[in-house]
C-alpha atoms as a PDB file:
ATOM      1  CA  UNK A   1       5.373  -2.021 -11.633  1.00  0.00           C
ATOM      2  CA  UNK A   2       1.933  -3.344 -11.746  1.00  0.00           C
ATOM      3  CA  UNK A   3       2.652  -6.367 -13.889  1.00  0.00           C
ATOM      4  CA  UNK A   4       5.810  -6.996 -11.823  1.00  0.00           C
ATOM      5  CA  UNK A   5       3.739  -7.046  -8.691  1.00  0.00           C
ATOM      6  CA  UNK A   6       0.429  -9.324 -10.195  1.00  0.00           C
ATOM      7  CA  UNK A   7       3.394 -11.477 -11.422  1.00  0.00           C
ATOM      8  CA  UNK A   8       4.949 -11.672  -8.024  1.00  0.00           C
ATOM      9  CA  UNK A   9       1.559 -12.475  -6.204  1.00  0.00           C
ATOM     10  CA  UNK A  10       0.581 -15.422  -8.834  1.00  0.00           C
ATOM     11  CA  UNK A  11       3.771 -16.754  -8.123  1.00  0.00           C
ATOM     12  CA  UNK A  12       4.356 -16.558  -4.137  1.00  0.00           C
ATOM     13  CA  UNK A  13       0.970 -15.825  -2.838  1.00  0.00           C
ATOM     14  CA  UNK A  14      -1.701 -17.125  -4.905  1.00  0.00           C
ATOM     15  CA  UNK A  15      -0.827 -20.176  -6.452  1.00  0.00           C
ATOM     16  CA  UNK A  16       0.718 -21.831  -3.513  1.00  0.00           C
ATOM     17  CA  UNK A  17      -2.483 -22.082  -0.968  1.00  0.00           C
ATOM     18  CA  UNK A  18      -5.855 -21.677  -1.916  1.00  0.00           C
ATOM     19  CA  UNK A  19      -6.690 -19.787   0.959  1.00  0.00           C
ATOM     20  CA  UNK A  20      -4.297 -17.049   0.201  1.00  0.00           C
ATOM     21  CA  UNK A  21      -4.573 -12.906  -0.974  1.00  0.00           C
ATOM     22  CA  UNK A  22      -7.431 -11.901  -2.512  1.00  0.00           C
ATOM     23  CA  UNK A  23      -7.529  -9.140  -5.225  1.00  0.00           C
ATOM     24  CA  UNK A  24      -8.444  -6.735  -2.711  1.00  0.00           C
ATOM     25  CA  UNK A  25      -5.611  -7.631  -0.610  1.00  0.00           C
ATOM     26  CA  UNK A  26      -3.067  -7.659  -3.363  1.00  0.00           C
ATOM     27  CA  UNK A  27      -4.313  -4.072  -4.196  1.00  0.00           C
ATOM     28  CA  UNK A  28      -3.723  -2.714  -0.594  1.00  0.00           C
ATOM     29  CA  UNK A  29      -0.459  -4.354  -0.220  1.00  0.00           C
ATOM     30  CA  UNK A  30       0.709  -2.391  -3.762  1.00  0.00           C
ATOM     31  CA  UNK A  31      -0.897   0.778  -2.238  1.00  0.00           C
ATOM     32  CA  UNK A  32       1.266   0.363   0.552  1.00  0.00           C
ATOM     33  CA  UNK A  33       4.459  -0.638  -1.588  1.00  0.00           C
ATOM     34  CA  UNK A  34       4.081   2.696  -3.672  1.00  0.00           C
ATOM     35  CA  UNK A  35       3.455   4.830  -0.497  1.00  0.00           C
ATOM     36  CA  UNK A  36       6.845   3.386   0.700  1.00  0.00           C
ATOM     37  CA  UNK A  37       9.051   3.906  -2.181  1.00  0.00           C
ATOM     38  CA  UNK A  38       7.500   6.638  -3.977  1.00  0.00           C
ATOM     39  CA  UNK A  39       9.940   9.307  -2.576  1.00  0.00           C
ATOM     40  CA  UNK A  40      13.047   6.937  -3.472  1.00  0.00           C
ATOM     41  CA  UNK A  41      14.104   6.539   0.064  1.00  0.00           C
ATOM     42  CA  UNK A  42      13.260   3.307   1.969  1.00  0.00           C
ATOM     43  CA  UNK A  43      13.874   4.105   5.390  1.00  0.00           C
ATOM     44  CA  UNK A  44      14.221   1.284   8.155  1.00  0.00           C
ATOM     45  CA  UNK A  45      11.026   2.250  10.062  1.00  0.00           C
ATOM     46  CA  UNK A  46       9.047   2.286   6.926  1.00  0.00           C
ATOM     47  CA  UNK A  47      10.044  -1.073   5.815  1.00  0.00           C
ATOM     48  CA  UNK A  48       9.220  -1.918   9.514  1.00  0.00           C
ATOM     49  CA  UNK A  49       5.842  -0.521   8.656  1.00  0.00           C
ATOM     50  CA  UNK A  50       5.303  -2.080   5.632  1.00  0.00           C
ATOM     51  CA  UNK A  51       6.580  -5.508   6.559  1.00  0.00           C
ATOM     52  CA  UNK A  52       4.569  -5.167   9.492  1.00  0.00           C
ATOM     53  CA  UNK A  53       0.832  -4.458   7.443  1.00  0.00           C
ATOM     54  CA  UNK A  54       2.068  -6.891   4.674  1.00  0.00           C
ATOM     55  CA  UNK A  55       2.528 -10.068   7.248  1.00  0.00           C
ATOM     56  CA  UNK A  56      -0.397  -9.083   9.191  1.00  0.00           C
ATOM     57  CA  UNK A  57      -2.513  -8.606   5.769  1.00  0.00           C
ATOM     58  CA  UNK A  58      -1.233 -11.405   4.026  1.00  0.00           C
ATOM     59  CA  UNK A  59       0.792 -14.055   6.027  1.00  0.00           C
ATOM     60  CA  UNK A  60       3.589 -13.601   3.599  1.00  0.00           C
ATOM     61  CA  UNK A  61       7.113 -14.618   4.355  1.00  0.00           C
ATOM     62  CA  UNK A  62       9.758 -12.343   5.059  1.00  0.00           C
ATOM     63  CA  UNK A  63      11.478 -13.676   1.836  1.00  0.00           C
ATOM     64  CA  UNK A  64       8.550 -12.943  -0.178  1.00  0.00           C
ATOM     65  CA  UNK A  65       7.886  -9.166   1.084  1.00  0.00           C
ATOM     66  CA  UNK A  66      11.780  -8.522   0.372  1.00  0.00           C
ATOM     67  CA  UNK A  67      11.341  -9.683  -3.008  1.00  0.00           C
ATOM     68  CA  UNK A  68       7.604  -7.684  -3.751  1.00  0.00           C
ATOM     69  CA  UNK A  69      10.109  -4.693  -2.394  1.00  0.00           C
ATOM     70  CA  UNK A  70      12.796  -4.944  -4.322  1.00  0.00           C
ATOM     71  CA  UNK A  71      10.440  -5.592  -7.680  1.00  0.00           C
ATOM     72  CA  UNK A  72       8.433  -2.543  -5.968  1.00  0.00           C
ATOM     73  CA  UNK A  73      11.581  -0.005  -6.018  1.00  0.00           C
ATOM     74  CA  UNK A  74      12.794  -1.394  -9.240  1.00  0.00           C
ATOM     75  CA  UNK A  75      10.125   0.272 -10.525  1.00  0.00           C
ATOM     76  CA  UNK A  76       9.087   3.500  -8.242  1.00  0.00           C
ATOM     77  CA  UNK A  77      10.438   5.676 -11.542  1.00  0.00           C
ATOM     78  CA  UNK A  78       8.133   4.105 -13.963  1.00  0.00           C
ATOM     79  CA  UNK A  79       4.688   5.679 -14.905  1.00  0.00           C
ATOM     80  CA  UNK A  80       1.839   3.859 -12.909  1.00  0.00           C
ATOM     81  CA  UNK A  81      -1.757   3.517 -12.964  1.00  0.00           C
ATOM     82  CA  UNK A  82      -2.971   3.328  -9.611  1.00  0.00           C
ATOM     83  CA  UNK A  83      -6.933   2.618 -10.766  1.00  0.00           C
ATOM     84  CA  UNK A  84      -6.467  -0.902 -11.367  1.00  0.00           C
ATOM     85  CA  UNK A  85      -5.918  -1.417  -7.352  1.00  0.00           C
ATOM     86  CA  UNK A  86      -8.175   1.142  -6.264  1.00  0.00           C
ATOM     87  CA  UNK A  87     -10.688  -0.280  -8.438  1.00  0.00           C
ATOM     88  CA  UNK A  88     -10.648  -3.885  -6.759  1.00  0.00           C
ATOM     89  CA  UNK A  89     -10.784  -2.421  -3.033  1.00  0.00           C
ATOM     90  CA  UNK A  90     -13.583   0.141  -4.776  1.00  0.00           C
ATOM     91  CA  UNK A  91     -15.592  -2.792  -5.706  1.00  0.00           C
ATOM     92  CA  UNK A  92     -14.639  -5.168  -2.677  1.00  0.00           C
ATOM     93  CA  UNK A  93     -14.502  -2.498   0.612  1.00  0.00           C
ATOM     94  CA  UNK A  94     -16.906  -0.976   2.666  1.00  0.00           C
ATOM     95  CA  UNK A  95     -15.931   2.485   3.767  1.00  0.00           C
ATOM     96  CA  UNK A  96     -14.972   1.510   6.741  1.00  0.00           C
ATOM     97  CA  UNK A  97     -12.268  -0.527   5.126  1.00  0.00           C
ATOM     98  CA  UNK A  98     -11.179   2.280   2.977  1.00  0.00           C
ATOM     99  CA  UNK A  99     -10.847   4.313   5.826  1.00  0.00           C
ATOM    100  CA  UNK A 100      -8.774   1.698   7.376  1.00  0.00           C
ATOM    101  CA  UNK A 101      -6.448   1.069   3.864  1.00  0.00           C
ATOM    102  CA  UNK A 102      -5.683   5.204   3.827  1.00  0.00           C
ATOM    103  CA  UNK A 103      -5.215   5.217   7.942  1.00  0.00           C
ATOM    104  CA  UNK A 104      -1.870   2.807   6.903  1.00  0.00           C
ATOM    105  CA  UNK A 105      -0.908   4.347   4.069  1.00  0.00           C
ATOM    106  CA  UNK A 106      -0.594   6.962   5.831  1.00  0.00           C
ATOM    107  CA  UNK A 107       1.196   5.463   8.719  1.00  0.00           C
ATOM    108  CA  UNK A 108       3.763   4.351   6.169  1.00  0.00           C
ATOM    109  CA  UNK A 109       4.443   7.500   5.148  1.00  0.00           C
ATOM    110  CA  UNK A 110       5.086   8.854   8.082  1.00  0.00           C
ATOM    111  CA  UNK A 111       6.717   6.006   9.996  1.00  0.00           C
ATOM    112  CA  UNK A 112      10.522   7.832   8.056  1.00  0.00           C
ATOM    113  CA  UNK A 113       9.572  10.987  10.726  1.00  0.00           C
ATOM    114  CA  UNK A 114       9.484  12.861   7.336  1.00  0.00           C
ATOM    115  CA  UNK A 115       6.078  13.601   4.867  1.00  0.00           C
ATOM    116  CA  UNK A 116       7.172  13.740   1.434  1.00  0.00           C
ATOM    117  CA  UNK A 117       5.644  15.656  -0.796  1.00  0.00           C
ATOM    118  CA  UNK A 118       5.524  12.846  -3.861  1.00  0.00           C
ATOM    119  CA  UNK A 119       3.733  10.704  -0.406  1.00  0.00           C
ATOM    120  CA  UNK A 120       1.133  13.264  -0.315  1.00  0.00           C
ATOM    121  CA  UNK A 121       0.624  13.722  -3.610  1.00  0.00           C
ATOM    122  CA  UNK A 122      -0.073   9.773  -4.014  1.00  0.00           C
ATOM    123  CA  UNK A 123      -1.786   9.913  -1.093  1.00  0.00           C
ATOM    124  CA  UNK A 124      -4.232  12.530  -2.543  1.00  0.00           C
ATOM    125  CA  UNK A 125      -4.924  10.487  -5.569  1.00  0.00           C
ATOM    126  CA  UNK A 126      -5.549   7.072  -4.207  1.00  0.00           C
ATOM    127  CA  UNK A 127      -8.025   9.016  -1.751  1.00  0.00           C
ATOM    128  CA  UNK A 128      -9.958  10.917  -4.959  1.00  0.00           C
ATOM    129  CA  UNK A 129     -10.226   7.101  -6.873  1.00  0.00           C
ATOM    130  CA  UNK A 130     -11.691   5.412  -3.713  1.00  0.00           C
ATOM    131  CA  UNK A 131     -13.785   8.729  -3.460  1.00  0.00           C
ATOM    132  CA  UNK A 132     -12.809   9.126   0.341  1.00  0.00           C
ATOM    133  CA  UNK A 133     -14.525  12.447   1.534  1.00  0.00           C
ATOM    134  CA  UNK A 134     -11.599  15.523   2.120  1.00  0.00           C
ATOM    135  CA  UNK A 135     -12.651  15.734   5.673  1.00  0.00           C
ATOM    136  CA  UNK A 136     -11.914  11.754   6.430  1.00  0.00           C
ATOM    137  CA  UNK A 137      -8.866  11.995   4.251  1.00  0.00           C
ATOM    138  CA  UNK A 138      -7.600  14.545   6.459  1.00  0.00           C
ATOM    139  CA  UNK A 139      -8.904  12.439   9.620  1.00  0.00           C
ATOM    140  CA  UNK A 140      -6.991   9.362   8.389  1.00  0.00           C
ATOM    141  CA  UNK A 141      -4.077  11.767   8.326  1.00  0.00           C
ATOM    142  CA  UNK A 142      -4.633  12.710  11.784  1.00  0.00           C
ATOM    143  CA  UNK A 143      -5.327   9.371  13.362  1.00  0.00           C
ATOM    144  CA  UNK A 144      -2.024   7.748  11.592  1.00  0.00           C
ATOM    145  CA  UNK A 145      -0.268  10.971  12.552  1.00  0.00           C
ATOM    146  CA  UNK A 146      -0.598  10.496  16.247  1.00  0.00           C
ATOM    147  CA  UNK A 147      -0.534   6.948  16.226  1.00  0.00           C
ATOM    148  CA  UNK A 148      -4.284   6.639  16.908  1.00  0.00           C
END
């Protein structure tokens, strides 16, 4: 999945305007993608959710998020290494941003009204590789839980 994804951002995000993603964006925006289709159900309100962070973080067109999904869920059942992403926003966010980043993962996994336990459990590991304290993981959890 991670080649598939670099591949789609060098193609419809990077190349075409120099003032577009930056690594650190392209590594959210996969964070997010895997949060959505890890359980192997897309639900309408989380491809709301995701379409929604993806425009807002990257002024992509509604073309080009369908296609990063559908490359995305091609590949939810392939082994991934998540530390290539989590090692750009480690080297590029504050902890503030970090905060931010897990706040709408989680909100896209629970925009489906259902926590799955494969969301969780990614959810877990992307916190421990951008060494996000248990207590804010759990406040992130919280906050995107009641829509704060």
């Amino acid at each position: 999945m991670i080649n598939k994804i670099k591949n789609f951002f060098s193609k419809n995000v990077i190349e075409p305007d120099v003032d577009s993603a930056t690594p650190e964006q392209i590594a959210s925006a996969a964070l997010l993608i895997e949060v959505m289709v890890i359980d192997g159900n897309l639900d309408e309100q989380e491809l709301a959710s995701i379409t929604a962070t993806l425009s807002r973080m990257l002024g992509t067109t509604q073309e080009q998020i369908d296609e990063l999904i559908m490359l995305s869920r091609e590949e939810v059942t392939e082994a991934t290494s998540l530390y290539q992403f989590t090692r750009e926003i480690n080297e590029h966010f504050d902890e503030q941003k970090k905060l931010e980043l897990m706040t709408g993962m989680w909100r896209v996994a629970f925009a489906d009204g259902h926590l799955d336990k494969h969301e969780e459990s990614i959810m877990r590991r992307v916190a421990d590789l951008l060494h996000i304290l248990h207590s804010d993981y759990i406040r992130c959890k919280i906050n995107a839980r009641d829509g704060s």
